[in-house]
C-alpha atoms as a PDB file:
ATOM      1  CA  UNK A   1       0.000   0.000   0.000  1.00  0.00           C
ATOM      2  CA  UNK A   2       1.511   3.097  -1.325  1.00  0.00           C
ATOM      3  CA  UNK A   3       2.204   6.146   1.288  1.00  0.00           C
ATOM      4  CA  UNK A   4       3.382   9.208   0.322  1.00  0.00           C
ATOM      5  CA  UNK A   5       2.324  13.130   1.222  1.00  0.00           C
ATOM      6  CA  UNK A   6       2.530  16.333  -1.093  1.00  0.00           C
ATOM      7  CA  UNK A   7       5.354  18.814  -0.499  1.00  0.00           C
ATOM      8  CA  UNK A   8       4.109  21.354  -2.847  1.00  0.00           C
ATOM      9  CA  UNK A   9       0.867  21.364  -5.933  1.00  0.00           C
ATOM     10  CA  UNK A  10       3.131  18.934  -7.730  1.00  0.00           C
ATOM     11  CA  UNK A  11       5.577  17.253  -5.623  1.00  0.00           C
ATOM     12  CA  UNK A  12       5.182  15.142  -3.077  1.00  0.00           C
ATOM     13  CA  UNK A  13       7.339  12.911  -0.719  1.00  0.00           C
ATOM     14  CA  UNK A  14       7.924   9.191  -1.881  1.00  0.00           C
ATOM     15  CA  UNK A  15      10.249   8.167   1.102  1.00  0.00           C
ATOM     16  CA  UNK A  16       9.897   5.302   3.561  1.00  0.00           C
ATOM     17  CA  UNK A  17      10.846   5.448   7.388  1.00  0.00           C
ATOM     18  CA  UNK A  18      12.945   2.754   9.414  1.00  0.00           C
ATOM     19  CA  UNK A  19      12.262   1.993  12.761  1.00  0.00           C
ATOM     20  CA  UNK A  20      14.214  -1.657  12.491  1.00  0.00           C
ATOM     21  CA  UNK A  21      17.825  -0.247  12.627  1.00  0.00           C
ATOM     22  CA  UNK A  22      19.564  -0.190  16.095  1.00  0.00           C
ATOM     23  CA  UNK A  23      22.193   1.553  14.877  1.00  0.00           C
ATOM     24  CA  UNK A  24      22.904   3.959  11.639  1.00  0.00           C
ATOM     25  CA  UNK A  25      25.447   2.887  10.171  1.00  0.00           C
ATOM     26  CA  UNK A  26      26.018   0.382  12.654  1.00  0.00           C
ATOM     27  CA  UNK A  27      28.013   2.968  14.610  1.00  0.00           C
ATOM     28  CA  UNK A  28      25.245   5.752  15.565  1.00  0.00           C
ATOM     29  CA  UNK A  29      21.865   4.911  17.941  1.00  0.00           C
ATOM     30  CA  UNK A  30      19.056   5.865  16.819  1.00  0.00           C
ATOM     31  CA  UNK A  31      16.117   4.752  18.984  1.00  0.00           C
ATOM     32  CA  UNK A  32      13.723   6.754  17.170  1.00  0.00           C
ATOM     33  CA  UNK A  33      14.082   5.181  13.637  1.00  0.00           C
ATOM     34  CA  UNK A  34      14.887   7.299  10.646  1.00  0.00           C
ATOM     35  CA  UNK A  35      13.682   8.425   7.543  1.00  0.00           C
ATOM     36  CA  UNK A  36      14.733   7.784   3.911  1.00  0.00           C
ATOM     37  CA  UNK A  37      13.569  10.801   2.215  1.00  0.00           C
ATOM     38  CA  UNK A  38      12.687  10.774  -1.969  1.00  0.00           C
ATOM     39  CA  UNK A  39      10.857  13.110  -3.951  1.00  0.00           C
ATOM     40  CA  UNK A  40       8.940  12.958  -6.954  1.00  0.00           C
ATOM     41  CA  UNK A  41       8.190  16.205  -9.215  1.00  0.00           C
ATOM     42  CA  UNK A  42       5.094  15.334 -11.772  1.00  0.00           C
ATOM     43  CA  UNK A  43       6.068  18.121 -14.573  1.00  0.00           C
ATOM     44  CA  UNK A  44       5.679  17.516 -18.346  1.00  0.00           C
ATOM     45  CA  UNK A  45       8.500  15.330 -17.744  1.00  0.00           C
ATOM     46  CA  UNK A  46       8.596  13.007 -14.225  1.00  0.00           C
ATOM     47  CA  UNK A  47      11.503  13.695 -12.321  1.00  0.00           C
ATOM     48  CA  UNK A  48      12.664  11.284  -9.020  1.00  0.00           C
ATOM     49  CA  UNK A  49      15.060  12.807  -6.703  1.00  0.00           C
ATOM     50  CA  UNK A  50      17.488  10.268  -5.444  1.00  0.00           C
ATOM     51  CA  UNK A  51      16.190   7.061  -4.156  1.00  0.00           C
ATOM     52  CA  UNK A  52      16.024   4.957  -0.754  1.00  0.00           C
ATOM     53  CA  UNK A  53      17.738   2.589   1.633  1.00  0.00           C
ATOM     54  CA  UNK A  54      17.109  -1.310   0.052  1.00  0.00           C
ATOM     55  CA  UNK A  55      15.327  -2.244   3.529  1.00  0.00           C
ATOM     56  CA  UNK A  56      12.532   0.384   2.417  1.00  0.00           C
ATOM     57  CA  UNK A  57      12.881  -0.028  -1.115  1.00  0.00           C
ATOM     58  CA  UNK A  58       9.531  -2.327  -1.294  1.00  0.00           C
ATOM     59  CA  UNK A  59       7.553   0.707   0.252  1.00  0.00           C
ATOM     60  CA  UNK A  60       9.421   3.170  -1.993  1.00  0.00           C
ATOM     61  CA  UNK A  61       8.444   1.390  -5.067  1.00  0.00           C
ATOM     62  CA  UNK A  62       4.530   1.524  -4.169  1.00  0.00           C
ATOM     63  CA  UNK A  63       4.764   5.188  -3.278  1.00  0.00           C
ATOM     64  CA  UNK A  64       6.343   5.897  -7.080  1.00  0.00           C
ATOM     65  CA  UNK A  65       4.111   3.779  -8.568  1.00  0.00           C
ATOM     66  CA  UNK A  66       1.224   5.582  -6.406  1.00  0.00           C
ATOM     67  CA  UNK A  67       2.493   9.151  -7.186  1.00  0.00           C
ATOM     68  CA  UNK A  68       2.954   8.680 -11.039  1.00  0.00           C
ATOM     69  CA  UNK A  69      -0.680   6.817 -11.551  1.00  0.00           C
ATOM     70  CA  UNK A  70       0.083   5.566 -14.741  1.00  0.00           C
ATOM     71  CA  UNK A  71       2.245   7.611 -15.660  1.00  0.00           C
ATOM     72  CA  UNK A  72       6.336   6.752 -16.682  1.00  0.00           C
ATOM     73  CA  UNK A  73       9.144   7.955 -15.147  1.00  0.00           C
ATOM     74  CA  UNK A  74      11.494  10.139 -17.326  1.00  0.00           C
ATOM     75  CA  UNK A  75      14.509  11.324 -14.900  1.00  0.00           C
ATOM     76  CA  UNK A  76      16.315  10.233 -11.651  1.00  0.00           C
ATOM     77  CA  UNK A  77      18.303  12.961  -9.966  1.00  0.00           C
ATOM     78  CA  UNK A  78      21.175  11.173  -7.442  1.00  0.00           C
ATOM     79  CA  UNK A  79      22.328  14.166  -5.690  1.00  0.00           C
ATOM     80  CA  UNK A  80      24.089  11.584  -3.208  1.00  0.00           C
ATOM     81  CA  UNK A  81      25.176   7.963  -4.167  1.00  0.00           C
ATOM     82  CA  UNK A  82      25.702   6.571  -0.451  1.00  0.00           C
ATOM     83  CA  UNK A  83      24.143   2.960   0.135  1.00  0.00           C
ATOM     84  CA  UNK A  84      21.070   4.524   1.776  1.00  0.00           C
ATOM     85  CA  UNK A  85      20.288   6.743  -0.920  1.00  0.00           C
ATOM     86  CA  UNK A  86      21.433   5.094  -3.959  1.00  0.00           C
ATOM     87  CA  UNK A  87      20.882   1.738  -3.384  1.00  0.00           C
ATOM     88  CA  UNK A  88      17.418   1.156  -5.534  1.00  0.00           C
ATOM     89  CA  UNK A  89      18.650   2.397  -8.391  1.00  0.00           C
ATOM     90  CA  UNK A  90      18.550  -0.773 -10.231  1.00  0.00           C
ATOM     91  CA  UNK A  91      15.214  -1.153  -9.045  1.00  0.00           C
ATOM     92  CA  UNK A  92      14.087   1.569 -10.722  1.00  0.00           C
ATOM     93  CA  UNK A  93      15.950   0.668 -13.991  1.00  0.00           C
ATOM     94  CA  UNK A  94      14.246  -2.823 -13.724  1.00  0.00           C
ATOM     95  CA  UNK A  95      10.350  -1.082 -13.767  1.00  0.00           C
ATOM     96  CA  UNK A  96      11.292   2.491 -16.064  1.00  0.00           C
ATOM     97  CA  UNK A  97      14.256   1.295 -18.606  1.00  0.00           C
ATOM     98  CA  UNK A  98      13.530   4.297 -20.147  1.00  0.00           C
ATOM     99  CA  UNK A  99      14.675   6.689 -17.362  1.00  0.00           C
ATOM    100  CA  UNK A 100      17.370   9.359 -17.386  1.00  0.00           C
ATOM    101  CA  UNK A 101      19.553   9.302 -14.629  1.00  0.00           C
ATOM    102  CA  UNK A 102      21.388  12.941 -14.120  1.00  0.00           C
ATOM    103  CA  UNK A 103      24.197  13.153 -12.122  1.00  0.00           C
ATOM    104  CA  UNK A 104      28.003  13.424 -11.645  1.00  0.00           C
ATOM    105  CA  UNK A 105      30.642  12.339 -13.154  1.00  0.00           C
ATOM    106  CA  UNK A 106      32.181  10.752  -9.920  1.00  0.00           C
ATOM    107  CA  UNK A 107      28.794   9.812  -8.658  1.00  0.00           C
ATOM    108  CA  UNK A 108      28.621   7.405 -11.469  1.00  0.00           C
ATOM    109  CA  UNK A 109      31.956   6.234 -11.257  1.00  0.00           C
ATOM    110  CA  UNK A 110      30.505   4.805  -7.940  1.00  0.00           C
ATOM    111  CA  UNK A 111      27.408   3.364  -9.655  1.00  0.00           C
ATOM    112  CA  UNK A 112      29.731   1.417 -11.697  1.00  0.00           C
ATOM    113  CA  UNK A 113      32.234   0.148  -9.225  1.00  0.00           C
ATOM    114  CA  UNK A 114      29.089  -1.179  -7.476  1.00  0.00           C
ATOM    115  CA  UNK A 115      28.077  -2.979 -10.535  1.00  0.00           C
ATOM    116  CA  UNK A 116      25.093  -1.011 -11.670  1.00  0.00           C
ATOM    117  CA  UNK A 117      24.071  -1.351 -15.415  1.00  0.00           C
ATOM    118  CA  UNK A 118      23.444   2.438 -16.421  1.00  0.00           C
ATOM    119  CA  UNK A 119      25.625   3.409 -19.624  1.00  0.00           C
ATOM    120  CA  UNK A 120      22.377   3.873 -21.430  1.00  0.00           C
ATOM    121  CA  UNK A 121      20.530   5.884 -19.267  1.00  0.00           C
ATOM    122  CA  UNK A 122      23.264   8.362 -18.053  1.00  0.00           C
ATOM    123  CA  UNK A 123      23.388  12.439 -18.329  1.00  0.00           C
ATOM    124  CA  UNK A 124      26.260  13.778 -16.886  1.00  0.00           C
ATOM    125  CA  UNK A 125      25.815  17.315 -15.201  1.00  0.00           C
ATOM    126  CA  UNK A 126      28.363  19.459 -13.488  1.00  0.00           C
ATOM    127  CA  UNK A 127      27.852  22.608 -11.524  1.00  0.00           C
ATOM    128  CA  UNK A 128      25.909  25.271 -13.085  1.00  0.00           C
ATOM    129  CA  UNK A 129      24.458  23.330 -15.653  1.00  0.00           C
ATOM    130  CA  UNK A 130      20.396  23.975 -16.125  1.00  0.00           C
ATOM    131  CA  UNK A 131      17.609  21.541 -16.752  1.00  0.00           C
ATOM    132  CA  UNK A 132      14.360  22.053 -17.497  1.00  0.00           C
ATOM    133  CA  UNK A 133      12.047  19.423 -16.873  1.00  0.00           C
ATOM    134  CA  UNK A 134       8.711  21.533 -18.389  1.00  0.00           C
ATOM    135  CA  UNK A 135       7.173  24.221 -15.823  1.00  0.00           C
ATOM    136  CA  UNK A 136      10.305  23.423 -13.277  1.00  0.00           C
ATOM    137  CA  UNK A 137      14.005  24.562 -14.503  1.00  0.00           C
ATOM    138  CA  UNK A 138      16.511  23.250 -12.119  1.00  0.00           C
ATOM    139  CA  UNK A 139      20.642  24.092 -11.516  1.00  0.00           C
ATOM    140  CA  UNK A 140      23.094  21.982  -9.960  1.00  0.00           C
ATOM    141  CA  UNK A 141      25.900  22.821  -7.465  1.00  0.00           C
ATOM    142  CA  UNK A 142      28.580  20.649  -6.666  1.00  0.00           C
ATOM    143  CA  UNK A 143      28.412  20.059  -2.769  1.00  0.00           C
ATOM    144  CA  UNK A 144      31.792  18.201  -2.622  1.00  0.00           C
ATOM    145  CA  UNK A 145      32.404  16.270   0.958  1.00  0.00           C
ATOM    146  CA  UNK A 146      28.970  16.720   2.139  1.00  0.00           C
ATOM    147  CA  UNK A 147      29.786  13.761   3.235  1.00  0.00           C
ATOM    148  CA  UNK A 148      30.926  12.346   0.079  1.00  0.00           C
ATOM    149  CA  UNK A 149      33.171  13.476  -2.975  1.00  0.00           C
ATOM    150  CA  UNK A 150      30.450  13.016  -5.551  1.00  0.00           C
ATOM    151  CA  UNK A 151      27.879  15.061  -3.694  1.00  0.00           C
ATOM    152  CA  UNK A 152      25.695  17.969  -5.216  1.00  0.00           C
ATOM    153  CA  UNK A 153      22.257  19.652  -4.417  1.00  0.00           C
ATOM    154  CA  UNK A 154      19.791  20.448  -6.950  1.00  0.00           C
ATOM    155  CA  UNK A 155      18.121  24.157  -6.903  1.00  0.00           C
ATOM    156  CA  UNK A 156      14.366  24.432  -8.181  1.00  0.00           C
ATOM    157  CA  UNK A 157      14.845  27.976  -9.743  1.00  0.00           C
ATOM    158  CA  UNK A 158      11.140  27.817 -10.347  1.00  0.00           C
ATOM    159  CA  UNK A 159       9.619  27.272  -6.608  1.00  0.00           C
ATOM    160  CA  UNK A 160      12.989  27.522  -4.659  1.00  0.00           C
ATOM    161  CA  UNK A 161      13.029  24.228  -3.500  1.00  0.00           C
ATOM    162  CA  UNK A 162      16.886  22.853  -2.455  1.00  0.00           C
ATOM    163  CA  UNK A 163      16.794  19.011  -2.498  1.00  0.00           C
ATOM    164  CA  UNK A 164      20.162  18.970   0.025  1.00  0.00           C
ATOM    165  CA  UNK A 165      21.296  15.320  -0.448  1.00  0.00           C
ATOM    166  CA  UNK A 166      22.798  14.894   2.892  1.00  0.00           C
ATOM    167  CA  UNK A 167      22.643  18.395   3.969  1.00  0.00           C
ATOM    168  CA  UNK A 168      20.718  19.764   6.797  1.00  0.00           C
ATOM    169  CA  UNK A 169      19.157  16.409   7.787  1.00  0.00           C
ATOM    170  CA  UNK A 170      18.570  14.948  11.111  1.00  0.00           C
ATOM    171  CA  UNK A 171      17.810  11.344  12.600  1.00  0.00           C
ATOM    172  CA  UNK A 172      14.391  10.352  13.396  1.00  0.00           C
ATOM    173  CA  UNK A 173      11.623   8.612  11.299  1.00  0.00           C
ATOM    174  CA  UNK A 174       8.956  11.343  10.133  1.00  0.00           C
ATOM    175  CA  UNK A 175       5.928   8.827  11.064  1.00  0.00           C
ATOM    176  CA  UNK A 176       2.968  10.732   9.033  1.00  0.00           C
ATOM    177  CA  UNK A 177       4.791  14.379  10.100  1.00  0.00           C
ATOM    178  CA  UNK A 178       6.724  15.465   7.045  1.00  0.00           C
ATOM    179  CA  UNK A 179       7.197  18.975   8.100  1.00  0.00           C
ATOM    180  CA  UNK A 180       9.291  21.189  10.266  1.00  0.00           C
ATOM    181  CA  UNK A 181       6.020  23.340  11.306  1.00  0.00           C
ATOM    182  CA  UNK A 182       3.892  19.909  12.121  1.00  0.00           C
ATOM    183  CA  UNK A 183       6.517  18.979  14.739  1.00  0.00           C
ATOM    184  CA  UNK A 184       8.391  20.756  17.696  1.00  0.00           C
ATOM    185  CA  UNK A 185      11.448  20.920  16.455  1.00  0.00           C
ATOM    186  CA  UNK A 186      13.623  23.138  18.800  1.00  0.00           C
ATOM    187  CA  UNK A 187      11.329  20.425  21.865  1.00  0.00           C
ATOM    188  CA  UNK A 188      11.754  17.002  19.794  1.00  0.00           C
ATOM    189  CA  UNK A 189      14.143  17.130  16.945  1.00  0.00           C
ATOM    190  CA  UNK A 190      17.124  19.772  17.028  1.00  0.00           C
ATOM    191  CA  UNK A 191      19.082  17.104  19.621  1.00  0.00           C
ATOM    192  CA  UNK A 192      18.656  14.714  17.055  1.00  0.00           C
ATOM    193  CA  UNK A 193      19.617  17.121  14.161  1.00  0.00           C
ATOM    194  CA  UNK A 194      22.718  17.934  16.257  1.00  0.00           C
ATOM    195  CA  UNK A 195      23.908  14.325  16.612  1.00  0.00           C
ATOM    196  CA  UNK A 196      23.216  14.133  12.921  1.00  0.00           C
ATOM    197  CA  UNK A 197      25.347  16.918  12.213  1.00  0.00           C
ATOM    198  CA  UNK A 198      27.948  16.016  14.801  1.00  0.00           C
ATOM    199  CA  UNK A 199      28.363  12.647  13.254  1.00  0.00           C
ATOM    200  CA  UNK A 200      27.463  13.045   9.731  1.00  0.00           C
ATOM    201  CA  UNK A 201      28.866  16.154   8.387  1.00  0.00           C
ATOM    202  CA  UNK A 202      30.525  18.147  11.020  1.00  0.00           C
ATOM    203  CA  UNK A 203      33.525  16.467  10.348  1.00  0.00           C
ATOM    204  CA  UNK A 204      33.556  18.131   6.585  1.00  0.00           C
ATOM    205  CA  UNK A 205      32.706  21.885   8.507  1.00  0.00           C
ATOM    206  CA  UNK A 206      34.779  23.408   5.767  1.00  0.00           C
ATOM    207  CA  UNK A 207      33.228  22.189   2.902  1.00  0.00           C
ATOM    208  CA  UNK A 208      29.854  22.696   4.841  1.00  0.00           C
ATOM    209  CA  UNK A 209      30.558  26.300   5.236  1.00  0.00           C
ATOM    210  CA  UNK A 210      31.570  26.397   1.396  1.00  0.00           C
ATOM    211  CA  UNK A 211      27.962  24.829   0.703  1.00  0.00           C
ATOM    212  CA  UNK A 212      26.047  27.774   2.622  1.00  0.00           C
ATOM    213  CA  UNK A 213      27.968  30.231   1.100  1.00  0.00           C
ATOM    214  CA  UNK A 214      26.577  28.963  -2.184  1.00  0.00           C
ATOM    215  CA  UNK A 215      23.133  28.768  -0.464  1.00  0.00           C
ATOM    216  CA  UNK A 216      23.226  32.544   0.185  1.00  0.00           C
ATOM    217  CA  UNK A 217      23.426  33.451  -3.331  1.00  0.00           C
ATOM    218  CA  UNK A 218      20.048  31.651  -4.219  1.00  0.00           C
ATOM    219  CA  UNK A 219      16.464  32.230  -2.765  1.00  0.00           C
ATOM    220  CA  UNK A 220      15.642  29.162  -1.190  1.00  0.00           C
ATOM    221  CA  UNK A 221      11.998  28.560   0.158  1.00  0.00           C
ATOM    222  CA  UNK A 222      11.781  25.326   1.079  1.00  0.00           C
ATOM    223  CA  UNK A 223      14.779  22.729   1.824  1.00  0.00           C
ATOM    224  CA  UNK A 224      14.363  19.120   1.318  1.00  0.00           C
ATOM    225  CA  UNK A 225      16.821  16.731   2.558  1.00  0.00           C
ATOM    226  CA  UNK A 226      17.370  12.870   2.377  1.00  0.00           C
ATOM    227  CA  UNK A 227      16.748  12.269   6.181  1.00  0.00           C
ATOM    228  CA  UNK A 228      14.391  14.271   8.370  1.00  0.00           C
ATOM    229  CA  UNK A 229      11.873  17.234   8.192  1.00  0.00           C
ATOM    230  CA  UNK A 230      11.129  19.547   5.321  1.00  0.00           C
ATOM    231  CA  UNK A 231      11.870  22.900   5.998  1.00  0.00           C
ATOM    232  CA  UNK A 232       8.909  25.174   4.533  1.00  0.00           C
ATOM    233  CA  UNK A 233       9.465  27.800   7.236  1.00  0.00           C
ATOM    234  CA  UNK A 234      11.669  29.502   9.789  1.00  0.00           C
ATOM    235  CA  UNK A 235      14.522  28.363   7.245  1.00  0.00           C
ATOM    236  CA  UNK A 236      16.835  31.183   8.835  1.00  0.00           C
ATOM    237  CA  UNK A 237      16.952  29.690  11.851  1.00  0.00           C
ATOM    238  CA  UNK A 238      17.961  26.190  10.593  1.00  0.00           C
ATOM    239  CA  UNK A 239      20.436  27.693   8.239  1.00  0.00           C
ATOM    240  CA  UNK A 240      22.300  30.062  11.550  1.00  0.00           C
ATOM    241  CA  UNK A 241      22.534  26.370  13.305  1.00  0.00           C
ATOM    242  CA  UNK A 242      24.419  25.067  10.360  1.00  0.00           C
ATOM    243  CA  UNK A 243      26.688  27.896   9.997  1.00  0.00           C
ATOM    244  CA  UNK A 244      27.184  27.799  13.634  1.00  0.00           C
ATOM    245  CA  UNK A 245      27.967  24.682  13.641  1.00  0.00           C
ATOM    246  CA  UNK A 246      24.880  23.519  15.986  1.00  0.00           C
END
């Protein structure tokens, strides 16, 4: 049964959340699950925004089959090709052959060293480069070490949507509340998006620093990441805590 909620008129959340893990990573607790977080833009072309752990990629499938009713799929956008993000891939391949997969050069570098079958269905981006997928244009920035060297975060010029790969997530499964606003977040998540940080991508701090930097130059509205919340609101006060440092 398929399970997904609407970010904005025409995209909507596709993720799955994980309350079986002990451990993230098998190095980090995380008693209160966490959440795989996907996103699907229906446009005059179909656009999926990285994919999902394989211990939710059942539940992902349903929610992309849900969310496109019928419809194909025309382009998968890997912002981040870590295990829990990247590792349906194939599955996708398997049900839309047809699919574009845009990306980095070093991001598919990875997809082949872990044996993925793509040389078909690859376009190669690198920062700056534009796409537009109909209504939406998007623009790519490289986001280098945040956490991994093929990183980048896609920029909806059109609503100002950042999908942040890894960026300004937090542990914690979502459980129905997708948003920052539905939730308490400074009460019941910002100790969890601090130990995310900490452990995550504190370690990069330069190269996180060199990401909001390029953040400043763009108007975002609304930030989605791969684990946690959506950020539709109070975005300046998320964004200090990163450049902080938490």
């Amino acid at each position: 049964m398929h399970c997904f909620r609407k970010v904005t008129d025409d995209l909507y959340w596709v993720g799955a959340n994980d309350h079986r893990l002990a451990l993230f990573e098998n190095i980090h607790p995380i008693s209160r699950g966490v959440s795989y977080n996907s996103y699907l833009l229906l446009d005059k072309k179909t656009v999926l925004f990285d994919t999902v752990d394989w211990s939710v990629c059942r539940q992902f499938l349903e929610n992309v089959q849900g969310v496109l009713n019928g419809r194909t799929l025309d382009y998968l956008v890997i912002n981040h090709m870590e295990p829990d993000h990247g590792a349906s891939i194939e599955e996708i391949l398997i049900r839309y052959p047809k699919v574009k997969i845009i990306s980095t050069e070093k991001s598919f570098l990875i997809m082949h060293q872990f044996g993925f079958k793509i040389d078909d269905n690859i376009e190669q981006v690198v920062e700056g480069d534009t796409k537009s997928f109909g209504k939406h244009v998007v623009t790519f920035v490289a986001a280098p070490m945040v956490h991994w060297p093929e990183a980048m975060v896609t920029f909806d010029t059109t609503n100002g949507v950042l999908f942040a790969a890894d960026a300004f997530g937090s542990f914690g499964a979502l459980d129905g509340k997708l948003f920052n606003d539905e939730v308490d977040f400074k009460r019941d998540w910002i100790d969890e998006a601090r130990r995310y940080y900490t452990n995550i991508v504190g370690k990069y701090g330069p190269h996180v620093q060199l990401l909001l930097k390029k953040a400043s130059t763009i108007d975002i509205k609304m930030i989605c990441p791969l684990h946690g919340p959506v950020w539709r609101s109070d975005l300046g006060y998320f964004l200090d805590k990163y450049d902080r440092q938490l």
